[in-house]
PDB file of N, CA and C in Angstrom:
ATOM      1  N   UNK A   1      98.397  58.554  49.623  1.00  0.00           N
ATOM      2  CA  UNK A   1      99.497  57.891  48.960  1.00  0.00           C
ATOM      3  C   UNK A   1      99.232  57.888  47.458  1.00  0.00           C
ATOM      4  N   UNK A   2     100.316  58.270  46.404  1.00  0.00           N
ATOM      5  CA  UNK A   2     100.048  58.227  45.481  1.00  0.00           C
ATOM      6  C   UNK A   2     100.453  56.817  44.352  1.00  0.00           C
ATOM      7  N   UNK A   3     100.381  57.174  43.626  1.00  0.00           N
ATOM      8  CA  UNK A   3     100.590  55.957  42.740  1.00  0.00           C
ATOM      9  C   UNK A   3     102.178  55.099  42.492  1.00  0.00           C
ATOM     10  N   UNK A   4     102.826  56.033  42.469  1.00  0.00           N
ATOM     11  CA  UNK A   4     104.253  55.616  42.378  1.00  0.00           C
ATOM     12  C   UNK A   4     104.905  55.368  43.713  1.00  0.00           C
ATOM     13  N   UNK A   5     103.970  56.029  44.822  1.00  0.00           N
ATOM     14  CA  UNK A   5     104.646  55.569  46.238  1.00  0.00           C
ATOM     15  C   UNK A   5     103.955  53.829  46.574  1.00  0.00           C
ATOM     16  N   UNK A   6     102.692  53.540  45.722  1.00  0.00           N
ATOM     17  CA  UNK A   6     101.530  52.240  46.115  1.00  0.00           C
ATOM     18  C   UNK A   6     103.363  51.615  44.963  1.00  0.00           C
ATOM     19  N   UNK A   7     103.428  51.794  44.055  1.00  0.00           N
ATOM     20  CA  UNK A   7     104.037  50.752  42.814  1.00  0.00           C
ATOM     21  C   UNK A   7     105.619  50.465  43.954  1.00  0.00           C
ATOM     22  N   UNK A   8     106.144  51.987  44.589  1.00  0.00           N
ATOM     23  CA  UNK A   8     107.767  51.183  45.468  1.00  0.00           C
ATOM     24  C   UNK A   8     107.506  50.527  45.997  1.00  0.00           C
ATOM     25  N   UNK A   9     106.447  51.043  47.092  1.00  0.00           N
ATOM     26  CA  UNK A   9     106.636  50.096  48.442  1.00  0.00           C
ATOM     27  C   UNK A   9     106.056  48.404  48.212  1.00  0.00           C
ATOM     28  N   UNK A  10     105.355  48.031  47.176  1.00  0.00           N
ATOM     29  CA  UNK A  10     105.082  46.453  46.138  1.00  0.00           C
ATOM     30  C   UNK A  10     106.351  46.387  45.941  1.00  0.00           C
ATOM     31  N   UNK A  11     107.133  47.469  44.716  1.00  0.00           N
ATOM     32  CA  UNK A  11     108.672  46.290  45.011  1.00  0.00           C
ATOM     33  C   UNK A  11     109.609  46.109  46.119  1.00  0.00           C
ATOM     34  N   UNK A  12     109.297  47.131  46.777  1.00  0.00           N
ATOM     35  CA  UNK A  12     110.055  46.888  48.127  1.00  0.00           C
ATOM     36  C   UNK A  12     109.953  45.702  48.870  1.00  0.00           C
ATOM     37  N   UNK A  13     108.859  44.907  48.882  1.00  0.00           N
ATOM     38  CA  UNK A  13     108.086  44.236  49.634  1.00  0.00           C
ATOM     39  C   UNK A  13     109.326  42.672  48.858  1.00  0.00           C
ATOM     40  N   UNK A  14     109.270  42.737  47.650  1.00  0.00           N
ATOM     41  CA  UNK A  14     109.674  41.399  47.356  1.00  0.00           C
ATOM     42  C   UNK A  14     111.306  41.411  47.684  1.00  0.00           C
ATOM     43  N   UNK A  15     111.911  42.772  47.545  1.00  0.00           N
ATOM     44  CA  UNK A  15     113.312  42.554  48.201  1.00  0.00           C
ATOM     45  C   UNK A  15     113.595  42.858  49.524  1.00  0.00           C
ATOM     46  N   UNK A  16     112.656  42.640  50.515  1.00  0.00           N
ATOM     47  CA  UNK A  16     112.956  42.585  52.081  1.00  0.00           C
ATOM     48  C   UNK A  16     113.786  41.071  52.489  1.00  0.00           C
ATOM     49  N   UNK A  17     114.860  41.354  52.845  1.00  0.00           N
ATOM     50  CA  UNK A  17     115.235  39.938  53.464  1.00  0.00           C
ATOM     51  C   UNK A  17     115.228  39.715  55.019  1.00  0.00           C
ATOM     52  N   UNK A  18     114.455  40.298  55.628  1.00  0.00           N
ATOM     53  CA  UNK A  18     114.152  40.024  57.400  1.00  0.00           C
ATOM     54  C   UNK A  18     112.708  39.633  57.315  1.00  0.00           C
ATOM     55  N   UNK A  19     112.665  38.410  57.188  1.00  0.00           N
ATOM     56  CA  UNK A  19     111.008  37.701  57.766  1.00  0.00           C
ATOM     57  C   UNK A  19     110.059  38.535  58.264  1.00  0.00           C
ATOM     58  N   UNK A  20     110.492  39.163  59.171  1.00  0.00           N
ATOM     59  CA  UNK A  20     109.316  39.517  60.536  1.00  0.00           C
ATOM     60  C   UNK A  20     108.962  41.001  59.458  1.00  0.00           C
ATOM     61  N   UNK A  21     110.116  41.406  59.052  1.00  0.00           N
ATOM     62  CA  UNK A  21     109.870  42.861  58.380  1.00  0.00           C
ATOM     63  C   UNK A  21     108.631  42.923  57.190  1.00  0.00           C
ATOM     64  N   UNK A  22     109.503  41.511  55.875  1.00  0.00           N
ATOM     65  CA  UNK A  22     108.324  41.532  55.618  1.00  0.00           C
ATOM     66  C   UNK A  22     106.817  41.391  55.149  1.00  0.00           C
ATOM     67  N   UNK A  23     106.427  40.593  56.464  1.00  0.00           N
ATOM     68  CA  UNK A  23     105.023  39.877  56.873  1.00  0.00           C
ATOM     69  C   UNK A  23     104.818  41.491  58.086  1.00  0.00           C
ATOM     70  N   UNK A  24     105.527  42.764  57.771  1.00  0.00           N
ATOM     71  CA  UNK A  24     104.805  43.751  58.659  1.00  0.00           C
ATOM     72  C   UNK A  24     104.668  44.256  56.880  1.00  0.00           C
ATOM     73  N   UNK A  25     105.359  44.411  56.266  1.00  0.00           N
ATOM     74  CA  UNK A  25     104.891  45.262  54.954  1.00  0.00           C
ATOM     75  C   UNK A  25     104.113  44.710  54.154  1.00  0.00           C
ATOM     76  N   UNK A  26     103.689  43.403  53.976  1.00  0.00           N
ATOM     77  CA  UNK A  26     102.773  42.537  53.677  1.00  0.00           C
ATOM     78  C   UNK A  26     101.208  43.427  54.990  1.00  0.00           C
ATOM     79  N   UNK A  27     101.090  43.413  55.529  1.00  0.00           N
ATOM     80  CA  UNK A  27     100.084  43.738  56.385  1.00  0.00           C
ATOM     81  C   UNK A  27      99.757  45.113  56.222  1.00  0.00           C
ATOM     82  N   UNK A  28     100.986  45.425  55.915  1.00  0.00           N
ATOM     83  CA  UNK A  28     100.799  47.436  55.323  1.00  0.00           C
ATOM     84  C   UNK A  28     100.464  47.871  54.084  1.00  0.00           C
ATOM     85  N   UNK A  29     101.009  47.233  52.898  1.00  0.00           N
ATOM     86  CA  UNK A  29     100.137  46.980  51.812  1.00  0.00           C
ATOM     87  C   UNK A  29      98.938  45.993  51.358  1.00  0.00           C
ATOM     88  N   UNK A  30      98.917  45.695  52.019  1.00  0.00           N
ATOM     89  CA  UNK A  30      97.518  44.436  51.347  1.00  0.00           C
ATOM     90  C   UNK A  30      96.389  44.786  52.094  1.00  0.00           C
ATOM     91  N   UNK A  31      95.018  44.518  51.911  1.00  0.00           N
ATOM     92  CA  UNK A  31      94.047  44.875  53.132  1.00  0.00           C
ATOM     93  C   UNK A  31      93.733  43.494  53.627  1.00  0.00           C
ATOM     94  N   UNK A  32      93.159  43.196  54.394  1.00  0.00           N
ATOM     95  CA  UNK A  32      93.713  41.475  55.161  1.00  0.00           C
ATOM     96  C   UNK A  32      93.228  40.585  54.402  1.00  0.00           C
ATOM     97  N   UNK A  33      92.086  41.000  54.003  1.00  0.00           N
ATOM     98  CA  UNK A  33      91.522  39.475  52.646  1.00  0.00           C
ATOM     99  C   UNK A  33      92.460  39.745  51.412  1.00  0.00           C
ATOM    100  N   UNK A  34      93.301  40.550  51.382  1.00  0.00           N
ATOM    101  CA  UNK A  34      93.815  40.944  49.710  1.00  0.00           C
ATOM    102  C   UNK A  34      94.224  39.753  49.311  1.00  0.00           C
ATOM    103  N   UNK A  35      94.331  39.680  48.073  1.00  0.00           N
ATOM    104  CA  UNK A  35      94.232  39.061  46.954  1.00  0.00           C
ATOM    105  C   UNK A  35      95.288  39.119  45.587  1.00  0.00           C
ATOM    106  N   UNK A  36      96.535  37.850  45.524  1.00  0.00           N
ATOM    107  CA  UNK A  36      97.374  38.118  44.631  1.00  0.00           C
ATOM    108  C   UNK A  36      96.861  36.723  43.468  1.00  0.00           C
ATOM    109  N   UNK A  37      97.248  37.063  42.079  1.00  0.00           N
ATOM    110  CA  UNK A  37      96.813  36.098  41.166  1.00  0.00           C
ATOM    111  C   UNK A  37      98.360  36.410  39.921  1.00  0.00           C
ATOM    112  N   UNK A  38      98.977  35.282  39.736  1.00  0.00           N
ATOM    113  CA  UNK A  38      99.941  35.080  38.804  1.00  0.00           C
ATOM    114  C   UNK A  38     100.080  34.091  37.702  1.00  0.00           C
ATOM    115  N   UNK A  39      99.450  33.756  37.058  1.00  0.00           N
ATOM    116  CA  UNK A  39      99.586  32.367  36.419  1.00  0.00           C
ATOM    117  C   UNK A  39      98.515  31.897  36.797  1.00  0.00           C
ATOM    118  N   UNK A  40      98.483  30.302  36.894  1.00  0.00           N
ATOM    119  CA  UNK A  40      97.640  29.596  37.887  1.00  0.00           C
ATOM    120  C   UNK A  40      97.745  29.952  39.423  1.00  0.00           C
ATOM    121  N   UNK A  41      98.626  30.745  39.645  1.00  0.00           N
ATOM    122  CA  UNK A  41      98.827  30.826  41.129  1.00  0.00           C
ATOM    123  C   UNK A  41      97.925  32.150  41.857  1.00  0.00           C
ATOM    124  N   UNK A  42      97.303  31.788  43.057  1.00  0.00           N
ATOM    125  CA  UNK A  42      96.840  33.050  44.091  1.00  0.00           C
ATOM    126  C   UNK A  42      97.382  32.785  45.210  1.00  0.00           C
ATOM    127  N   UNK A  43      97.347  33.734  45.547  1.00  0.00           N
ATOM    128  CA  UNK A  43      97.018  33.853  47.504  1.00  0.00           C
ATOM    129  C   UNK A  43      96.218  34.603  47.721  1.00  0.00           C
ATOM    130  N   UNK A  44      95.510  34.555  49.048  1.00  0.00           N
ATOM    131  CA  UNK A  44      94.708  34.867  49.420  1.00  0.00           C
ATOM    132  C   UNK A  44      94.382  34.902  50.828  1.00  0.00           C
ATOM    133  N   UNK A  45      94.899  36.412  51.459  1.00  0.00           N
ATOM    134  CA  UNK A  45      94.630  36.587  53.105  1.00  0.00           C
ATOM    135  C   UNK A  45      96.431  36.670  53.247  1.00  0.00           C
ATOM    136  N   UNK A  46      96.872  37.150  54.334  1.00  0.00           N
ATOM    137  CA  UNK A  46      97.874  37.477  55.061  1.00  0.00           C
ATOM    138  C   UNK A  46      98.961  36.353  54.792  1.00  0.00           C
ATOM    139  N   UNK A  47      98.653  35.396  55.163  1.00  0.00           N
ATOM    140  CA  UNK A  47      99.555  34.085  55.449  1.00  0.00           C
ATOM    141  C   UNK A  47      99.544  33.457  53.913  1.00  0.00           C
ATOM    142  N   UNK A  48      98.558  33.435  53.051  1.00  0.00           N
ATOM    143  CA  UNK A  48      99.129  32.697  51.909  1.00  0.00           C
ATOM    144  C   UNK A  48     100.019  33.919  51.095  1.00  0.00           C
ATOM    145  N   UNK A  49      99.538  35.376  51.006  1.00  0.00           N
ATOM    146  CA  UNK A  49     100.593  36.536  50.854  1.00  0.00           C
ATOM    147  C   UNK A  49     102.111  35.882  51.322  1.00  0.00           C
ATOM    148  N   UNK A  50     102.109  36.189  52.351  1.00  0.00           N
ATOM    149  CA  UNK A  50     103.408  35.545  53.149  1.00  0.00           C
ATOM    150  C   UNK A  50     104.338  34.798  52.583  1.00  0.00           C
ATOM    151  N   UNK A  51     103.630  33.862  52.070  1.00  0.00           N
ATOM    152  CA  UNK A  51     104.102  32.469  51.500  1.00  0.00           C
ATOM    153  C   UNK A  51     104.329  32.541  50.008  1.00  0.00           C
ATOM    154  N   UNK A  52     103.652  33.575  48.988  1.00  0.00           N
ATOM    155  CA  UNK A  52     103.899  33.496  47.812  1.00  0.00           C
ATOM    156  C   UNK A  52     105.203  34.858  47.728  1.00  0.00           C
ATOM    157  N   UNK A  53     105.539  35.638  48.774  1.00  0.00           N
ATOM    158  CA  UNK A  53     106.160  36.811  48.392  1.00  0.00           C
ATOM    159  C   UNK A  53     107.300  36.071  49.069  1.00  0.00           C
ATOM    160  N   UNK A  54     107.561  35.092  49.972  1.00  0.00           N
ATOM    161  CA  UNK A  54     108.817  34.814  50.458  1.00  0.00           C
ATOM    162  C   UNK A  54     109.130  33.576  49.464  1.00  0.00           C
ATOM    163  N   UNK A  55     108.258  32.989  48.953  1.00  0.00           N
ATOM    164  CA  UNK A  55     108.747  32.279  47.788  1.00  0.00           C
ATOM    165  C   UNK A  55     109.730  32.531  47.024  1.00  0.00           C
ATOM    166  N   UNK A  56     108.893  33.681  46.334  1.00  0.00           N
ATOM    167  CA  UNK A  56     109.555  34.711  45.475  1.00  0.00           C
ATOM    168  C   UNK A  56     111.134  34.913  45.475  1.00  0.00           C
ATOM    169  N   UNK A  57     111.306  35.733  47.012  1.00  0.00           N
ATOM    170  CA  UNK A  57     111.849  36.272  47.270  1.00  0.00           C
ATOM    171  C   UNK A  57     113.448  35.598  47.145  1.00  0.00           C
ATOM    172  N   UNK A  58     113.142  34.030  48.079  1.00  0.00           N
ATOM    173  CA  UNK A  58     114.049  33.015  48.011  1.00  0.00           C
ATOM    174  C   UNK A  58     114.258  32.848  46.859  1.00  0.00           C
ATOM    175  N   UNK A  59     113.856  32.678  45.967  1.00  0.00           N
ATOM    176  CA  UNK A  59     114.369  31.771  44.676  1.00  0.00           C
ATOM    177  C   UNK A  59     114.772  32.732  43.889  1.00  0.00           C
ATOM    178  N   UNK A  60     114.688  34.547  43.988  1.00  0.00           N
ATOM    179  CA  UNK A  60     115.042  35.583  42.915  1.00  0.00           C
ATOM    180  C   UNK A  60     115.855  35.988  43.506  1.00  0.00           C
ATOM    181  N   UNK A  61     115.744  36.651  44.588  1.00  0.00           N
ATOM    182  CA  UNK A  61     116.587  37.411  45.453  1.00  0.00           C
ATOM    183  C   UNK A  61     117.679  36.720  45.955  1.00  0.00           C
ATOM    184  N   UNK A  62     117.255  35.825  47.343  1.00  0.00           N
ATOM    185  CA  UNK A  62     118.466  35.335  48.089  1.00  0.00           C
ATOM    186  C   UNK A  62     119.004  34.374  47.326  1.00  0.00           C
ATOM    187  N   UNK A  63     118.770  33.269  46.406  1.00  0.00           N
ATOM    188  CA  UNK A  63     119.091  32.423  46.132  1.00  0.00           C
ATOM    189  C   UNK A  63     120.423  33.226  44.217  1.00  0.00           C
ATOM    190  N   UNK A  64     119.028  33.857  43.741  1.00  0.00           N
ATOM    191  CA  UNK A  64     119.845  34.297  42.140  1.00  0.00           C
ATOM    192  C   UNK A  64     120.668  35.425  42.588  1.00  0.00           C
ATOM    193  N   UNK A  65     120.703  36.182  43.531  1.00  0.00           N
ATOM    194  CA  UNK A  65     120.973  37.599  43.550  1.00  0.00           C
ATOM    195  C   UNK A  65     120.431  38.848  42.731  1.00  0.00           C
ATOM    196  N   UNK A  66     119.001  38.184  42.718  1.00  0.00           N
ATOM    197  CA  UNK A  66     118.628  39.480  41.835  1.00  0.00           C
ATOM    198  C   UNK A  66     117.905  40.427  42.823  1.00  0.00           C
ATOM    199  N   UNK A  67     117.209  41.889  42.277  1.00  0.00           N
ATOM    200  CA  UNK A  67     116.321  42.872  42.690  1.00  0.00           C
ATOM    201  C   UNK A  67     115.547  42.905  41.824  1.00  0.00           C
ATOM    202  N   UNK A  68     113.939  43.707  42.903  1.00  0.00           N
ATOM    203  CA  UNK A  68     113.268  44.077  41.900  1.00  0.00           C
ATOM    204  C   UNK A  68     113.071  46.131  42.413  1.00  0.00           C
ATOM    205  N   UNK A  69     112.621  46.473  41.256  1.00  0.00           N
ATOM    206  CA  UNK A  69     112.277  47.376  41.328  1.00  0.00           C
ATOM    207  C   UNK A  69     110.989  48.016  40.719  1.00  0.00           C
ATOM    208  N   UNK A  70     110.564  49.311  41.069  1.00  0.00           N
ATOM    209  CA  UNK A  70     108.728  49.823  40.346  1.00  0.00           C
ATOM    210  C   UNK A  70     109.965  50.432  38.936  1.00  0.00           C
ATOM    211  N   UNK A  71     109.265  50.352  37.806  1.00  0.00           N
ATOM    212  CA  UNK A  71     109.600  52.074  37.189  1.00  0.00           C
ATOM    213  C   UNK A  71     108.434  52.685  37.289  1.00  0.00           C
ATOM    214  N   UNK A  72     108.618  54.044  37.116  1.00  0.00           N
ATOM    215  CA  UNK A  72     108.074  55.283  37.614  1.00  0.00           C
ATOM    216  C   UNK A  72     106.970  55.671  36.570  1.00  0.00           C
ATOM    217  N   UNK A  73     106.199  54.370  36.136  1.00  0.00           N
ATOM    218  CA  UNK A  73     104.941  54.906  35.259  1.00  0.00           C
ATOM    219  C   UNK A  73     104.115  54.498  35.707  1.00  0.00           C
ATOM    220  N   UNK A  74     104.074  54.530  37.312  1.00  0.00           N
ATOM    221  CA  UNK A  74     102.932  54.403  38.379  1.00  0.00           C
ATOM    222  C   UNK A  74     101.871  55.232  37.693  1.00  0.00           C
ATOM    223  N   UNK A  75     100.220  54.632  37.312  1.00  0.00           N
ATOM    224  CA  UNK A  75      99.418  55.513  37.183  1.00  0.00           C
ATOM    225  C   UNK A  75      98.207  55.094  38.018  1.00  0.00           C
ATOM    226  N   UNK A  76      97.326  56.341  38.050  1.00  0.00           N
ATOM    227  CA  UNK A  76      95.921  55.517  39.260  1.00  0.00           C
ATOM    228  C   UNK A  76      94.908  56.154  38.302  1.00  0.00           C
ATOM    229  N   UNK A  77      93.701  55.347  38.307  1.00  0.00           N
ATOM    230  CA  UNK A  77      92.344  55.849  38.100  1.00  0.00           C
ATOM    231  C   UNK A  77      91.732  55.498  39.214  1.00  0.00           C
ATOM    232  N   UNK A  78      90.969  56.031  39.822  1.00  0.00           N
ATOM    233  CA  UNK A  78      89.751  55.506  40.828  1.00  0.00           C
ATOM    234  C   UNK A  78      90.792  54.693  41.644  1.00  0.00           C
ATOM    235  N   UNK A  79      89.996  53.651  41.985  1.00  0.00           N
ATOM    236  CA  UNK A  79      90.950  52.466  42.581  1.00  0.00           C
ATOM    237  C   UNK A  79      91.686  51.823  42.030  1.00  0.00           C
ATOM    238  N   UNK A  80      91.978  51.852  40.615  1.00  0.00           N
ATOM    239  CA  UNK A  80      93.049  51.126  39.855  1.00  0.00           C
ATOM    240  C   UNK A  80      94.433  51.525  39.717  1.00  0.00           C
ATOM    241  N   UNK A  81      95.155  50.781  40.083  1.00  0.00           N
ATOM    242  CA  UNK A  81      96.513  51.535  40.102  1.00  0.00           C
ATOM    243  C   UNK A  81      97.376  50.226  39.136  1.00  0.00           C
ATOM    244  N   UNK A  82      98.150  50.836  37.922  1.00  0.00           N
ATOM    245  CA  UNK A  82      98.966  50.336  37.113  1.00  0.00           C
ATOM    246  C   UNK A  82     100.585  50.530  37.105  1.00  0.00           C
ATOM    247  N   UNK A  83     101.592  50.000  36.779  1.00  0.00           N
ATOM    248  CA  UNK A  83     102.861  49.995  36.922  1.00  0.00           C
ATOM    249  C   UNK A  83     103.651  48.727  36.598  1.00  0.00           C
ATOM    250  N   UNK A  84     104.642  48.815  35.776  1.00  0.00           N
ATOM    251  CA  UNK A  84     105.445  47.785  35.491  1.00  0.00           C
ATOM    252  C   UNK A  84     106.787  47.685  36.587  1.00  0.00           C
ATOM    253  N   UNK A  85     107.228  46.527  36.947  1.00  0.00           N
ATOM    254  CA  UNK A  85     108.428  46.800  37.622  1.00  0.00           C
ATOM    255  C   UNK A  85     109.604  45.189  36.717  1.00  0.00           C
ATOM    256  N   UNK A  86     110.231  45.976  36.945  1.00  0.00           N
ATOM    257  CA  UNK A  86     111.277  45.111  36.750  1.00  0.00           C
ATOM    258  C   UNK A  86     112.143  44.189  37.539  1.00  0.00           C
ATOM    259  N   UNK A  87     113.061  43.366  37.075  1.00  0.00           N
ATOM    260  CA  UNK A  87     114.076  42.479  37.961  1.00  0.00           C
ATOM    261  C   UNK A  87     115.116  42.598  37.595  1.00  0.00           C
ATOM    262  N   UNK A  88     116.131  43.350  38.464  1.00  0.00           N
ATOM    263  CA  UNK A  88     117.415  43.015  37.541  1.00  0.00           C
ATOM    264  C   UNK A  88     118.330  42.215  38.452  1.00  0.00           C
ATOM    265  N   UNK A  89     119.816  41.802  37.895  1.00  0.00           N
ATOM    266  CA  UNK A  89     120.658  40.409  38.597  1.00  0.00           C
ATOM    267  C   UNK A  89     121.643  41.737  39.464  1.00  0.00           C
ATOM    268  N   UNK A  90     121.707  41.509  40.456  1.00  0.00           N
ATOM    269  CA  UNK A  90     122.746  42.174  41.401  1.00  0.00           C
ATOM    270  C   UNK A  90     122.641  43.287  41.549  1.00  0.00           C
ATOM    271  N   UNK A  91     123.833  44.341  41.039  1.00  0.00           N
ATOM    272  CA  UNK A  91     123.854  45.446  41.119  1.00  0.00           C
ATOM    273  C   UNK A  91     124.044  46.380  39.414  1.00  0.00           C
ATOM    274  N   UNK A  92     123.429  45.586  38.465  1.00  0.00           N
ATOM    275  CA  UNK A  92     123.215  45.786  37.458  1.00  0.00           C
ATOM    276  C   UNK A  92     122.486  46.183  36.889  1.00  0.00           C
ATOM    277  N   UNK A  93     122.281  47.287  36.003  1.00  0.00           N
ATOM    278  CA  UNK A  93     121.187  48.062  35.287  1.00  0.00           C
ATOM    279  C   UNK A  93     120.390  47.331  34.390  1.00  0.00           C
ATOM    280  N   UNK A  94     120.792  45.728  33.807  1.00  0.00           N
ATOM    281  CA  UNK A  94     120.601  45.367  32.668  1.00  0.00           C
ATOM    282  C   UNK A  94     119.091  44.695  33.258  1.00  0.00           C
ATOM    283  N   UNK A  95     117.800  44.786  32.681  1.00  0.00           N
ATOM    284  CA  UNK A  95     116.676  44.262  32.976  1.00  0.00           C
ATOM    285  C   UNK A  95     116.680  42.787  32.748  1.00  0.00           C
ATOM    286  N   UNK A  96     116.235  42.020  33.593  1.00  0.00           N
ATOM    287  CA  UNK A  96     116.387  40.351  33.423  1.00  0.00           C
ATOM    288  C   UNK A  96     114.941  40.115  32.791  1.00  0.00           C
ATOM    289  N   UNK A  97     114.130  40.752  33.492  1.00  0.00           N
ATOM    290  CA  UNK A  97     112.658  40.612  33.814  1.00  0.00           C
ATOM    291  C   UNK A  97     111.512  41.735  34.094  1.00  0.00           C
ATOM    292  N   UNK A  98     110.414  41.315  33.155  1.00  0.00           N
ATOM    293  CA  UNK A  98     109.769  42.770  33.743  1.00  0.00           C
ATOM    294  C   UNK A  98     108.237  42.251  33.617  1.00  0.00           C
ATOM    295  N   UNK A  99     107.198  43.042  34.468  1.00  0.00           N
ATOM    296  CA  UNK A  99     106.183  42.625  34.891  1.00  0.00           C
ATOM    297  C   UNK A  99     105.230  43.972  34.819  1.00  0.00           C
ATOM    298  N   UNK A 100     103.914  43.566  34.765  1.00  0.00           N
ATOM    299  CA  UNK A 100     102.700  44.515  34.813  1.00  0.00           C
ATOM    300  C   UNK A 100     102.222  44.003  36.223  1.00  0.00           C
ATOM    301  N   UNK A 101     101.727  45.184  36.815  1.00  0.00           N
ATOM    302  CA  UNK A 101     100.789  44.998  37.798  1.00  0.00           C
ATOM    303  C   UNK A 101      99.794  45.846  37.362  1.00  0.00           C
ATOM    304  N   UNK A 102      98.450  45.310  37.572  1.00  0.00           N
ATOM    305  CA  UNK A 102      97.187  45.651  37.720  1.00  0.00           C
ATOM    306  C   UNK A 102      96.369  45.917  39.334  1.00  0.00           C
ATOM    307  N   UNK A 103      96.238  46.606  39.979  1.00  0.00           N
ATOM    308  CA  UNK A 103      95.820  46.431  41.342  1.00  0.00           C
ATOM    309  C   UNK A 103      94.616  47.221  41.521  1.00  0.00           C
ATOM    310  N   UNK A 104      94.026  46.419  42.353  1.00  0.00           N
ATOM    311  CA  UNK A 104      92.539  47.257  43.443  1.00  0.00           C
ATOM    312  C   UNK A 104      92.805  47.734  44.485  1.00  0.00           C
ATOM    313  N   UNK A 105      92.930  48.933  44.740  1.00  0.00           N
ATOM    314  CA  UNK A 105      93.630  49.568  46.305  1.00  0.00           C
ATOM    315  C   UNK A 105      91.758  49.643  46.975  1.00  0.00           C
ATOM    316  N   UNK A 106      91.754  50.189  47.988  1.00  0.00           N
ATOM    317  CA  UNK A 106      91.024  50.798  49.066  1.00  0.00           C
ATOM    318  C   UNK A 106      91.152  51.774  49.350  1.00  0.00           C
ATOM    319  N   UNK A 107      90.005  52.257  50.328  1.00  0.00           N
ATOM    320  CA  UNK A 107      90.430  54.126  50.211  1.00  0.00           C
ATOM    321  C   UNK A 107      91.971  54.656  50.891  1.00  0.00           C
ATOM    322  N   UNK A 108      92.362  53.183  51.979  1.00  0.00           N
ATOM    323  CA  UNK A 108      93.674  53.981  52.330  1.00  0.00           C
ATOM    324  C   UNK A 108      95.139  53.457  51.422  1.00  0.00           C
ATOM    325  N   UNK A 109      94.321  53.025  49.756  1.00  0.00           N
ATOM    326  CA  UNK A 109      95.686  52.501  49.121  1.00  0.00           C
ATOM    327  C   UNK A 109      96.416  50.869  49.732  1.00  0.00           C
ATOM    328  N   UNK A 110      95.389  50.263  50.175  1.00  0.00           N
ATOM    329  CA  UNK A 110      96.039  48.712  50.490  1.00  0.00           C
ATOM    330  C   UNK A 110      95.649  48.005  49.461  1.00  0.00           C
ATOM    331  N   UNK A 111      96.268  47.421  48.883  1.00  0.00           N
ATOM    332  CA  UNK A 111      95.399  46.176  48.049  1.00  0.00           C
ATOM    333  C   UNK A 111      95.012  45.195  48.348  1.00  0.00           C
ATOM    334  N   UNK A 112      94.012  45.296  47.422  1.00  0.00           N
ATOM    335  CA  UNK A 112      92.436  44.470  47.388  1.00  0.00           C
ATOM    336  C   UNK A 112      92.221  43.245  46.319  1.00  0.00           C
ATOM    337  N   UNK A 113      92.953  43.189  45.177  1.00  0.00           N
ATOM    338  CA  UNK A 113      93.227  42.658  44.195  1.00  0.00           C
ATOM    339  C   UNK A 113      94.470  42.980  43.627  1.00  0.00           C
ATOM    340  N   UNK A 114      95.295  42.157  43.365  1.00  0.00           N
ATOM    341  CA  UNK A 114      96.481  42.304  42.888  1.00  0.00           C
ATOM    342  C   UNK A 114      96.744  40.939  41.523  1.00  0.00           C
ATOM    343  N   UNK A 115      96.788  41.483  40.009  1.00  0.00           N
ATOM    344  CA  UNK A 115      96.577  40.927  39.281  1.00  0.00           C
ATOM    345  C   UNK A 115      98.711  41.253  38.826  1.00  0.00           C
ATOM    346  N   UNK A 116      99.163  39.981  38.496  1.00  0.00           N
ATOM    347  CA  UNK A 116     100.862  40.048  38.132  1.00  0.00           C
ATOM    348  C   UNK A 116     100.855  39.108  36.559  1.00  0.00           C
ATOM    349  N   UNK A 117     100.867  40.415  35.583  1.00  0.00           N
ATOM    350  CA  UNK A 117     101.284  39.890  34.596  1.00  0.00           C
ATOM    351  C   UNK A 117     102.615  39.669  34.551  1.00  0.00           C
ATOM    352  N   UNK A 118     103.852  38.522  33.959  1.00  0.00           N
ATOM    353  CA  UNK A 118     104.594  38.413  33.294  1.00  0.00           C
ATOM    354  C   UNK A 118     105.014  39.264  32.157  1.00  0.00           C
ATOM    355  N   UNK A 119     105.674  39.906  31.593  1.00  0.00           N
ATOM    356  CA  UNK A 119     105.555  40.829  30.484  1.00  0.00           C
ATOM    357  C   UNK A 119     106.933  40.435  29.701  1.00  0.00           C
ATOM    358  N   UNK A 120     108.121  39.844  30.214  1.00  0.00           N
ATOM    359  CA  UNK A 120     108.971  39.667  29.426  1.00  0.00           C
ATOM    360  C   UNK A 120     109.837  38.580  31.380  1.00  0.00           C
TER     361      UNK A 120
END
């Protein structure tokens, strides 16, 4: 898996709206101890994942009507994989929000550390 396929399937993950779906893509990207850090905030392991991406999800997605998406300056060194993604409101091009990710994959590309800058 390459770098820009590790950066979609992360934003994919925050605009899933079927539960069961995804706490299966949560389990497909993360490796089971993985590790998210935002602010003061982490999770840590499957179920607190769970809980910070359906957070998310509710209060951007279902609740504002927004999306997120990767842009396509997925890059990897070694295990480091970098990429900004954005948020936009509906079905609108105009960027609301945009973010750095920093991540630690594993050899099969799950993450291991997942560091979420804010960027605008």
């Amino acid at each position: 898996m390459n770098a820009q396929q590790i950066a979609d399937r992360y934003a994919a993950v925050w605009n899933e709206k079927d539960g069961a779906s995804r706490r299966r893509m949560i389990e497909q990207i993360w490796a089971p101890d993985g590790q998210h850090y935002v602010g003061a905030r982490e999770a840590k392991g499957y179920d607190a994942l769970e809980t910070r991406v359906t957070g998310s999800h509710e209060k951007n997605v279902r609740d504002n009507g927004n999306r997120f998406r990767a842009r396509a300056d997925a890059r990897q060194l070694r295990n480091a994989v970098t990429f900004h993604w954005e948020m936009l409101p509906g079905s609108s091009d105009e960027v609301a929000s945009v973010g750095l990710e920093f991540l630690l994959v594993d050899d099969d590309g799950r993450i291991v550390v997942d560091y979420q800058f804010i960027v605008q």
